[in-house]
PDB file of N, CA and C in Angstrom:
ATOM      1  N   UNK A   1       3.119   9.615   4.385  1.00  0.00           N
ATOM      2  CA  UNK A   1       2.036   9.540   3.430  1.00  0.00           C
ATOM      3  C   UNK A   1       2.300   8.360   2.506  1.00  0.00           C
ATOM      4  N   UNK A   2       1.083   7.423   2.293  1.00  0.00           N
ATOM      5  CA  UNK A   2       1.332   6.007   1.669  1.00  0.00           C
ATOM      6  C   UNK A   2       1.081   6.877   0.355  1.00  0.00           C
ATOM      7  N   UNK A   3       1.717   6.537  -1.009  1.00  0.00           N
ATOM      8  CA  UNK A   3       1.917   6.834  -2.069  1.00  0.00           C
ATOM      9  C   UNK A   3       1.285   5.810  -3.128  1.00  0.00           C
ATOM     10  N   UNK A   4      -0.133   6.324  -2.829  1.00  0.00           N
ATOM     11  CA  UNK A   4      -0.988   4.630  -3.885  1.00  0.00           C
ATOM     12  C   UNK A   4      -1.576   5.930  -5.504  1.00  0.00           C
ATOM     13  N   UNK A   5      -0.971   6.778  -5.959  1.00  0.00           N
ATOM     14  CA  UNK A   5      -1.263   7.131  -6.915  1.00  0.00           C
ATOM     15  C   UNK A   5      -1.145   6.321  -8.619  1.00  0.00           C
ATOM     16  N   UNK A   6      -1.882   5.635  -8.878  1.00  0.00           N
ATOM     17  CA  UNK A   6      -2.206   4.804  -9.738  1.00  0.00           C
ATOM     18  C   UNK A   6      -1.546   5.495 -11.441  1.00  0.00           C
ATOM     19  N   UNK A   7      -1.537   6.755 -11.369  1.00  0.00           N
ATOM     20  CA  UNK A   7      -1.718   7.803 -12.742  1.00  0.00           C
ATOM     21  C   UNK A   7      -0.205   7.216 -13.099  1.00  0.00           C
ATOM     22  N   UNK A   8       0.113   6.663 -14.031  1.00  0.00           N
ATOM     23  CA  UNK A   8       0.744   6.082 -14.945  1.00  0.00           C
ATOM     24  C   UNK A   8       1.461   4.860 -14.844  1.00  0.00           C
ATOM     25  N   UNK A   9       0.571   4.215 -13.804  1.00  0.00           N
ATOM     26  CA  UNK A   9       1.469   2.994 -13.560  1.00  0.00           C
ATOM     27  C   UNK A   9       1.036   1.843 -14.515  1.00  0.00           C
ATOM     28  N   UNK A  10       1.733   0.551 -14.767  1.00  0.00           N
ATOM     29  CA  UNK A  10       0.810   0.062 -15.924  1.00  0.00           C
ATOM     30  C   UNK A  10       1.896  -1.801 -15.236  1.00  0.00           C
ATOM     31  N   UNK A  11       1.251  -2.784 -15.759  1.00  0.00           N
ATOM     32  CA  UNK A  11       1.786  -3.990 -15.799  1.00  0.00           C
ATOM     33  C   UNK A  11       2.667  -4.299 -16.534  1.00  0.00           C
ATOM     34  N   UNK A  12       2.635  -3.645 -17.922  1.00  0.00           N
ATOM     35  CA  UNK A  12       4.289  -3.713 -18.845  1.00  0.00           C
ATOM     36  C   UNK A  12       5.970  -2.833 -18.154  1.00  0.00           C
ATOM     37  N   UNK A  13       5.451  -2.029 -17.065  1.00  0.00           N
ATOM     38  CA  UNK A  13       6.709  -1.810 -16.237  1.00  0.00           C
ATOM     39  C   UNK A  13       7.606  -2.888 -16.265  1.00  0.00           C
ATOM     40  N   UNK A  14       8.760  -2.756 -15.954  1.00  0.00           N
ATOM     41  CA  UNK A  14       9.380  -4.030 -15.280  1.00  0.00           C
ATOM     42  C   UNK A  14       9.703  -4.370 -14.055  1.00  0.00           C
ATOM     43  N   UNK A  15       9.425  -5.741 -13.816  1.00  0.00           N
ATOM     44  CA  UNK A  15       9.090  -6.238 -12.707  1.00  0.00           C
ATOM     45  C   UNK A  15       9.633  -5.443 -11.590  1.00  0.00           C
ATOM     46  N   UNK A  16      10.733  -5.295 -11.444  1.00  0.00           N
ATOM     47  CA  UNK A  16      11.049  -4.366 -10.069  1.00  0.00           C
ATOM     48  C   UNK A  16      10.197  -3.386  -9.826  1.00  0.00           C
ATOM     49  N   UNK A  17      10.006  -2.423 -10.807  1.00  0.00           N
ATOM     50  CA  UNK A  17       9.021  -1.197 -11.069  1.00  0.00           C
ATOM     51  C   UNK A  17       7.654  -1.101 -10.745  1.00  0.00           C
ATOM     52  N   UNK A  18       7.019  -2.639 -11.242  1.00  0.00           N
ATOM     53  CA  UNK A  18       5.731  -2.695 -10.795  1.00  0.00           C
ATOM     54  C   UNK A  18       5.366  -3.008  -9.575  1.00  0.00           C
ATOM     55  N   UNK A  19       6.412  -3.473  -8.899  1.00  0.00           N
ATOM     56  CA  UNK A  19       6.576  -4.406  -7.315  1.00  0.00           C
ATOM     57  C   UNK A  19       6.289  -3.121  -6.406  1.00  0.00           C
ATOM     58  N   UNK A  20       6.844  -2.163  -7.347  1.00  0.00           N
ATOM     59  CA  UNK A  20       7.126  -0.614  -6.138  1.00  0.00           C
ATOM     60  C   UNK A  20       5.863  -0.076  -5.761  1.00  0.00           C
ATOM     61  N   UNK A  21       5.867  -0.269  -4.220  1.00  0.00           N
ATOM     62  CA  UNK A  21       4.962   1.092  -4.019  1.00  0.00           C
ATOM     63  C   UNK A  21       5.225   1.522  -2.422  1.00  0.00           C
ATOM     64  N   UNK A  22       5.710   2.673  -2.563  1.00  0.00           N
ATOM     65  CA  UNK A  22       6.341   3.469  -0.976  1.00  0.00           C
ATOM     66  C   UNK A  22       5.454   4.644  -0.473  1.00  0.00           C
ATOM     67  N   UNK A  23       5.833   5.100   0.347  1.00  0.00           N
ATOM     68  CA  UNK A  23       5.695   6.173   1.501  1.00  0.00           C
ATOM     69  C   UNK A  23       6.568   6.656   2.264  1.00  0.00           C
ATOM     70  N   UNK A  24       6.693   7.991   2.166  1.00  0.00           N
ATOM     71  CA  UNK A  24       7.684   8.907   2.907  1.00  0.00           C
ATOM     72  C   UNK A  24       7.493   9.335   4.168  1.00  0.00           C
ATOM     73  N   UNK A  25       7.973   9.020   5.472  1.00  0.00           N
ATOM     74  CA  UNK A  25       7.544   8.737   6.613  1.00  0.00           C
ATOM     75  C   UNK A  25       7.703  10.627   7.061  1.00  0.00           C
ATOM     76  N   UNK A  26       7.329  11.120   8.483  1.00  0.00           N
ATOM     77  CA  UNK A  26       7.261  12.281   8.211  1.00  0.00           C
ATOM     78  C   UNK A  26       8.519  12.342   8.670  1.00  0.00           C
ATOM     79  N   UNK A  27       9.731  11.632   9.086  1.00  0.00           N
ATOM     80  CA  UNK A  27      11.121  12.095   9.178  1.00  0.00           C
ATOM     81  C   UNK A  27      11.750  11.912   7.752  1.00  0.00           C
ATOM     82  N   UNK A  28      11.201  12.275   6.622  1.00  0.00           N
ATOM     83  CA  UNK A  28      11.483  11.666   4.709  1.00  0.00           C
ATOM     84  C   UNK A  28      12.313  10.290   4.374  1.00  0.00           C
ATOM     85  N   UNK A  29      11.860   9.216   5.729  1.00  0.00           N
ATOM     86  CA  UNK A  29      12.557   8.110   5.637  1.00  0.00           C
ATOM     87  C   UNK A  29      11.256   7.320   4.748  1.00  0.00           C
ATOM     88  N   UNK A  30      12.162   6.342   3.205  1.00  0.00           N
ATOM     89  CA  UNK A  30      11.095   5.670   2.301  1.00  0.00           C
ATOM     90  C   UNK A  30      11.220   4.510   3.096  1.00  0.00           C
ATOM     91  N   UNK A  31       9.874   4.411   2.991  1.00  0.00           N
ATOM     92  CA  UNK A  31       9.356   3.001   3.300  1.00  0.00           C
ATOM     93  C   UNK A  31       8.675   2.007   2.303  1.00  0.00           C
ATOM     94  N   UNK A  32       8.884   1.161   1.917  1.00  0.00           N
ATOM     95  CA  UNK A  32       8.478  -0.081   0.883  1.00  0.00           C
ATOM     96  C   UNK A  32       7.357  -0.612   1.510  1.00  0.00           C
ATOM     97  N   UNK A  33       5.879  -0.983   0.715  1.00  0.00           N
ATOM     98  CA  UNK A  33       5.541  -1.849   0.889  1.00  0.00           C
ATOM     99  C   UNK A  33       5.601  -3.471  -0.072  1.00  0.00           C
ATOM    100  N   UNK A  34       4.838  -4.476   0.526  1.00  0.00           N
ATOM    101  CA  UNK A  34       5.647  -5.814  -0.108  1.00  0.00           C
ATOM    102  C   UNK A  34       4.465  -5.954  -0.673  1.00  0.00           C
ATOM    103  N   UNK A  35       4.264  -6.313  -2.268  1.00  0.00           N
ATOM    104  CA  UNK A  35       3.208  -6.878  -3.081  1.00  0.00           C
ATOM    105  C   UNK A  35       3.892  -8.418  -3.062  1.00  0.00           C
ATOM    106  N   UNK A  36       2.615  -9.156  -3.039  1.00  0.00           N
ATOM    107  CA  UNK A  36       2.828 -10.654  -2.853  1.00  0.00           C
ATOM    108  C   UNK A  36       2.192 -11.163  -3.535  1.00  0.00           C
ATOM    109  N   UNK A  37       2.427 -12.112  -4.392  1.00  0.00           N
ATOM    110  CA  UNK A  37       1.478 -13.234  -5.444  1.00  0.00           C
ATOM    111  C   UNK A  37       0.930 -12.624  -6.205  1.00  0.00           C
ATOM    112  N   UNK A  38       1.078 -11.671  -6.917  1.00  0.00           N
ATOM    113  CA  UNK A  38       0.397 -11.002  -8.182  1.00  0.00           C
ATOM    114  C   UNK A  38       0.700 -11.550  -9.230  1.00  0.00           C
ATOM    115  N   UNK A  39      -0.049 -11.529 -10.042  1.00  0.00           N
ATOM    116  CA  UNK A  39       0.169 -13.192 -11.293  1.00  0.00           C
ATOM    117  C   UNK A  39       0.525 -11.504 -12.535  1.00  0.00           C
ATOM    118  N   UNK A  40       0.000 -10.400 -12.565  1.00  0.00           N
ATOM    119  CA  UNK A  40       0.060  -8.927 -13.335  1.00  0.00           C
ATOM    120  C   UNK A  40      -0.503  -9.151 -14.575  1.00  0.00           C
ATOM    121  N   UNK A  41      -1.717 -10.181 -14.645  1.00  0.00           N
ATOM    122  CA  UNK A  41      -2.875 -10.082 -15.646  1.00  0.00           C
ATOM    123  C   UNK A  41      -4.091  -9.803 -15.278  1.00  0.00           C
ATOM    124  N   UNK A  42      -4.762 -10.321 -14.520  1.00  0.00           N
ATOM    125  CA  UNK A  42      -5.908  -9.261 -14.055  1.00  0.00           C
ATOM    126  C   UNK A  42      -5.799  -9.193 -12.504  1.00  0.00           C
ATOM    127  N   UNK A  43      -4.628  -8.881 -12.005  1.00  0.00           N
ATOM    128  CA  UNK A  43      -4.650  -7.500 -11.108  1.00  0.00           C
ATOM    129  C   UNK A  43      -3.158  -7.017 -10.955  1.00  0.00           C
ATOM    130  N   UNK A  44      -2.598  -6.389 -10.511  1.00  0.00           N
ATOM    131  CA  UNK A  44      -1.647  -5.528 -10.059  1.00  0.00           C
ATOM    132  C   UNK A  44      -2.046  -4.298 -11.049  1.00  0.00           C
ATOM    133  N   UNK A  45      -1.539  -3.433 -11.565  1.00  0.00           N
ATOM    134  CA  UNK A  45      -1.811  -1.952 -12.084  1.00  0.00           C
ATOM    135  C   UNK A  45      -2.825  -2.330 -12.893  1.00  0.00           C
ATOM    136  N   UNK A  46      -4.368  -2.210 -13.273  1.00  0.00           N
ATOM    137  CA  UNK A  46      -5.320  -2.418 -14.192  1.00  0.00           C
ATOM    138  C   UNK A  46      -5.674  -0.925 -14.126  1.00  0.00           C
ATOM    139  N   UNK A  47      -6.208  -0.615 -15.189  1.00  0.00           N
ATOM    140  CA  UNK A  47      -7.372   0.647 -15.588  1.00  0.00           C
ATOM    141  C   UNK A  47      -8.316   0.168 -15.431  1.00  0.00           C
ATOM    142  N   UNK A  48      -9.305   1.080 -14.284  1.00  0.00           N
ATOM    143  CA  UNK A  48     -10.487   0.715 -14.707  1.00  0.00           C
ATOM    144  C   UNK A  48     -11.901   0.864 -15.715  1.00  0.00           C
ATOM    145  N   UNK A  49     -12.976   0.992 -15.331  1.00  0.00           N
ATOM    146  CA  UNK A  49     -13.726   1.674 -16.589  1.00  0.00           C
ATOM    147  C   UNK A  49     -13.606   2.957 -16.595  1.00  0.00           C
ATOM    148  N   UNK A  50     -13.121   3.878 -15.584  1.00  0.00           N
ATOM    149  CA  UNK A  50     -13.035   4.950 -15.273  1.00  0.00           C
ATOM    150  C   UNK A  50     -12.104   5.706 -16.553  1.00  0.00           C
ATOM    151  N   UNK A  51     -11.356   4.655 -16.871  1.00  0.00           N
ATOM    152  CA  UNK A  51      -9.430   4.838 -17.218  1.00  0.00           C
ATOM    153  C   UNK A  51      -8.914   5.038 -16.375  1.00  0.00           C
ATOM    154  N   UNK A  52      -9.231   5.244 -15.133  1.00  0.00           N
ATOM    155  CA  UNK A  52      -8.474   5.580 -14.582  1.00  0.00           C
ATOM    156  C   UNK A  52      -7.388   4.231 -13.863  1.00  0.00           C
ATOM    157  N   UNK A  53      -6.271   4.049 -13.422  1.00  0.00           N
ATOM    158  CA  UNK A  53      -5.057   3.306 -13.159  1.00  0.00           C
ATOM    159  C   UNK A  53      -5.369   2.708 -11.819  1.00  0.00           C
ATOM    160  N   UNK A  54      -5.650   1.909 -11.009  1.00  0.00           N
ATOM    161  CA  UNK A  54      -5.316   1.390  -9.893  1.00  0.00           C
ATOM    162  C   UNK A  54      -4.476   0.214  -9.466  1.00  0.00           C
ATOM    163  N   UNK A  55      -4.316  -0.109  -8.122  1.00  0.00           N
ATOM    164  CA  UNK A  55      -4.084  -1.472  -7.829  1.00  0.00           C
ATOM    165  C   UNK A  55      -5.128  -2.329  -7.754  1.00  0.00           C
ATOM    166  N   UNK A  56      -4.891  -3.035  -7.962  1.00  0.00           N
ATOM    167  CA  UNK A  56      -6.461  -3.806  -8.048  1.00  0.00           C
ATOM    168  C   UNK A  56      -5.371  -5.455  -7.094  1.00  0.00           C
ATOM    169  N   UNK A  57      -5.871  -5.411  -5.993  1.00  0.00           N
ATOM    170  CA  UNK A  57      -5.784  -6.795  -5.435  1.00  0.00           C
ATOM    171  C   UNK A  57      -6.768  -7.687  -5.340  1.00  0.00           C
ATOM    172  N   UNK A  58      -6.500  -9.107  -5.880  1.00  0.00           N
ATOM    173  CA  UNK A  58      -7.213 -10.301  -6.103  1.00  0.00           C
ATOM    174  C   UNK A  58      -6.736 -11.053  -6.912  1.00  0.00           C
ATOM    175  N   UNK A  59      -7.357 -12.498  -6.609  1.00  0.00           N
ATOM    176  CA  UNK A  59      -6.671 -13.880  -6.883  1.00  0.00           C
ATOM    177  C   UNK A  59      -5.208 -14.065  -6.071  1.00  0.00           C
ATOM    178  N   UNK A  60      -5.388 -13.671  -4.776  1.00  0.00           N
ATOM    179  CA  UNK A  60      -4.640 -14.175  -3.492  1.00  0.00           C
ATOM    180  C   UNK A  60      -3.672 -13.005  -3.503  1.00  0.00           C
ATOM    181  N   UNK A  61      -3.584 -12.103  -4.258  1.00  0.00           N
ATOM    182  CA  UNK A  61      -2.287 -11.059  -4.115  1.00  0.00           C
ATOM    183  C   UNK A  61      -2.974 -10.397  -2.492  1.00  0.00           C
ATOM    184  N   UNK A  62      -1.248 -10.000  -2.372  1.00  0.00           N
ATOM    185  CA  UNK A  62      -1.605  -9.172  -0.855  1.00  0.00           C
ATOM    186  C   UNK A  62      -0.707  -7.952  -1.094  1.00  0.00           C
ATOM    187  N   UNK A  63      -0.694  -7.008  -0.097  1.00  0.00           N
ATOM    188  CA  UNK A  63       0.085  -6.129   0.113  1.00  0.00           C
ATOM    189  C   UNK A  63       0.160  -5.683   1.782  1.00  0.00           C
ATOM    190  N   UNK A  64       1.713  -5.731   2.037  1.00  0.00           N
ATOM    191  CA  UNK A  64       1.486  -5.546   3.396  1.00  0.00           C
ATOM    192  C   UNK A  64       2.293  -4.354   3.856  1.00  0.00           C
ATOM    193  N   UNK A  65       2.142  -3.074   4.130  1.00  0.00           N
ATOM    194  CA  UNK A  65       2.281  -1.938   4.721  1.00  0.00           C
ATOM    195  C   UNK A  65       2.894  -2.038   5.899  1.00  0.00           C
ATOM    196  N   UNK A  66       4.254  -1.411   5.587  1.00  0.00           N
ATOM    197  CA  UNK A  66       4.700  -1.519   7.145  1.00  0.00           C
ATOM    198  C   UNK A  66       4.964  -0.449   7.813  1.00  0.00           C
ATOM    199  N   UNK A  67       3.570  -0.051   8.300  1.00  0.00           N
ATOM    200  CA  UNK A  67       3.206   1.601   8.849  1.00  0.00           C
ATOM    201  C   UNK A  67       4.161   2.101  10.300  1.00  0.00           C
ATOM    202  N   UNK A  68       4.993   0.616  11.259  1.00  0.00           N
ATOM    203  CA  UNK A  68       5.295   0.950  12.361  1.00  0.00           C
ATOM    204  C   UNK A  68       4.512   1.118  13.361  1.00  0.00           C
ATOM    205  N   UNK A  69       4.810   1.663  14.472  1.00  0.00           N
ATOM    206  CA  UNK A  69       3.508   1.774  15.445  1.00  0.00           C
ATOM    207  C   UNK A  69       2.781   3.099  15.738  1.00  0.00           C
ATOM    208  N   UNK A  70       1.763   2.781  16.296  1.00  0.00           N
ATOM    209  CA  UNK A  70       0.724   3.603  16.483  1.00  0.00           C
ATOM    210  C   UNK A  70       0.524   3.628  18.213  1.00  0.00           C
ATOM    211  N   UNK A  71       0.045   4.899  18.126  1.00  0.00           N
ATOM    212  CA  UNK A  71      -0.594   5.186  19.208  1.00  0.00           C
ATOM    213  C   UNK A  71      -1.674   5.731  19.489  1.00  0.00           C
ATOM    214  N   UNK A  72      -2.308   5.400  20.312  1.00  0.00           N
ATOM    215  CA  UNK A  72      -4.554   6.256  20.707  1.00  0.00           C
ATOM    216  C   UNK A  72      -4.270   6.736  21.542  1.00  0.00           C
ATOM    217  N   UNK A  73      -4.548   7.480  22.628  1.00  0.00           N
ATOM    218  CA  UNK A  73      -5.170   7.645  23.900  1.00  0.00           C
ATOM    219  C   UNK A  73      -5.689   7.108  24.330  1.00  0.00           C
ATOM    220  N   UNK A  74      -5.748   6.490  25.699  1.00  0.00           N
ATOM    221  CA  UNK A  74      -6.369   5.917  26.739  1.00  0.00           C
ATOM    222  C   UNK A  74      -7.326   7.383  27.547  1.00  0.00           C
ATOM    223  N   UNK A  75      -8.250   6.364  27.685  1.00  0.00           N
ATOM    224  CA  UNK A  75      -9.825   7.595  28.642  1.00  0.00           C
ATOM    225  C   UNK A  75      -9.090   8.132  29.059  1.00  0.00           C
ATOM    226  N   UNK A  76      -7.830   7.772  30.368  1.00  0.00           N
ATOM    227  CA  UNK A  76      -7.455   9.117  31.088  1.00  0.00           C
ATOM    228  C   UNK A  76      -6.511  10.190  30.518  1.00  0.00           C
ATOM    229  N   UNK A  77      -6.632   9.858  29.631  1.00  0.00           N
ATOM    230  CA  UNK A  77      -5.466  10.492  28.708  1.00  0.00           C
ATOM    231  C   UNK A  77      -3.487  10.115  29.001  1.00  0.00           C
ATOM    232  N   UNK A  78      -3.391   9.175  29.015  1.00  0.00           N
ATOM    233  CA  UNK A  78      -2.346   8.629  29.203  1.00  0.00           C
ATOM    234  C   UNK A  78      -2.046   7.821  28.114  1.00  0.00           C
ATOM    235  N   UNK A  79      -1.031   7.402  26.999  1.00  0.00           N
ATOM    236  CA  UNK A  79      -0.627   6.788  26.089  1.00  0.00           C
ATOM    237  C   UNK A  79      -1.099   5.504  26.186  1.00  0.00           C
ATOM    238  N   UNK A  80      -1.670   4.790  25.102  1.00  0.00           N
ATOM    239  CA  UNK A  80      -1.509   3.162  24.974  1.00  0.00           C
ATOM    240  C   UNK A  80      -0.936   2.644  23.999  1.00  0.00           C
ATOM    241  N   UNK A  81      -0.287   1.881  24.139  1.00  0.00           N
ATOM    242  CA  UNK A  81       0.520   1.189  23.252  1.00  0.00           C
ATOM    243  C   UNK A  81      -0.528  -0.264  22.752  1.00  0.00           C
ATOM    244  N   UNK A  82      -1.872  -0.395  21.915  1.00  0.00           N
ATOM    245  CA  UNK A  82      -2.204  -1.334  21.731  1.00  0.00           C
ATOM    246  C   UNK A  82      -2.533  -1.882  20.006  1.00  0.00           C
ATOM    247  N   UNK A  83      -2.254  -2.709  19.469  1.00  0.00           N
ATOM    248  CA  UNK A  83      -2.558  -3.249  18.469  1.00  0.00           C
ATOM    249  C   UNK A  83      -3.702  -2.852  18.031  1.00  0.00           C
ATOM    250  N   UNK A  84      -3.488  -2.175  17.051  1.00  0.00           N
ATOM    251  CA  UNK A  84      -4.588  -2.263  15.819  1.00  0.00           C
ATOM    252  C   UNK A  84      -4.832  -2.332  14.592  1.00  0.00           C
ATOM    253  N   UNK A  85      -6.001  -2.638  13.822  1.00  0.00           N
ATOM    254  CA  UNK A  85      -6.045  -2.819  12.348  1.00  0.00           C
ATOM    255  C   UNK A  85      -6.344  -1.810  11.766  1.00  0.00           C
ATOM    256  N   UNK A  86      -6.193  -2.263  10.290  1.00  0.00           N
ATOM    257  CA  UNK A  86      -6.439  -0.602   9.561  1.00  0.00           C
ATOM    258  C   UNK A  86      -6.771  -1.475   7.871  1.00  0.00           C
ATOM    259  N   UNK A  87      -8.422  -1.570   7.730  1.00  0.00           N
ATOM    260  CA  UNK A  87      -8.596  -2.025   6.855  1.00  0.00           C
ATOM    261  C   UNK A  87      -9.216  -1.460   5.474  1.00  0.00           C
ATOM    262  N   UNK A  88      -8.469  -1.573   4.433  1.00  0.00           N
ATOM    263  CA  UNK A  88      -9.399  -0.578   3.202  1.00  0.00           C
ATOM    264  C   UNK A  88      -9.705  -1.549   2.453  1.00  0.00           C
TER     265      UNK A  88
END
């Protein structure tokens, strides 16, 4: 389960702190994802009008999830091992 709960995260963290954001794989192995180019003035942890806390990516920040692999079914029901995206 990716762990994007926003509720008290804030940009005055310190830097290591704000960088963090994991997921506990279902064998309870943490997994890191990597925030990249966040300048942490208008985006990384912002409130929105809501109040409520998010990540907010933009002005080139990325984040890249390293979910491991996946698997679908193939029609005959036999495993495929094929690349896919997963975009929010």
């Amino acid at each position: 389960m990716l762990n994007t709960i926003g509720s008290g995260r804030s940009n005055n963290e310190s830097e290591a702190r704000r960088q963090t954001l994991t997921y506990k794989k279902s064998n309870n192995e943490i997994i890191a994802a990597k925030l990249s180019n966040f300048n942490w003035y208008n985006n990384g942890w912002i409130r929105g009008n809501d109040n409520k806390t998010c990540l907010r990516i933009s002005n080139g920040a990325s984040v890249s999830i390293p979910i491991g692999k996946m698997y679908f079914a193939a029609e005959n029901g036999t495993d495929m091992q094929i690349t896919h995206t997963i975009e929010l």
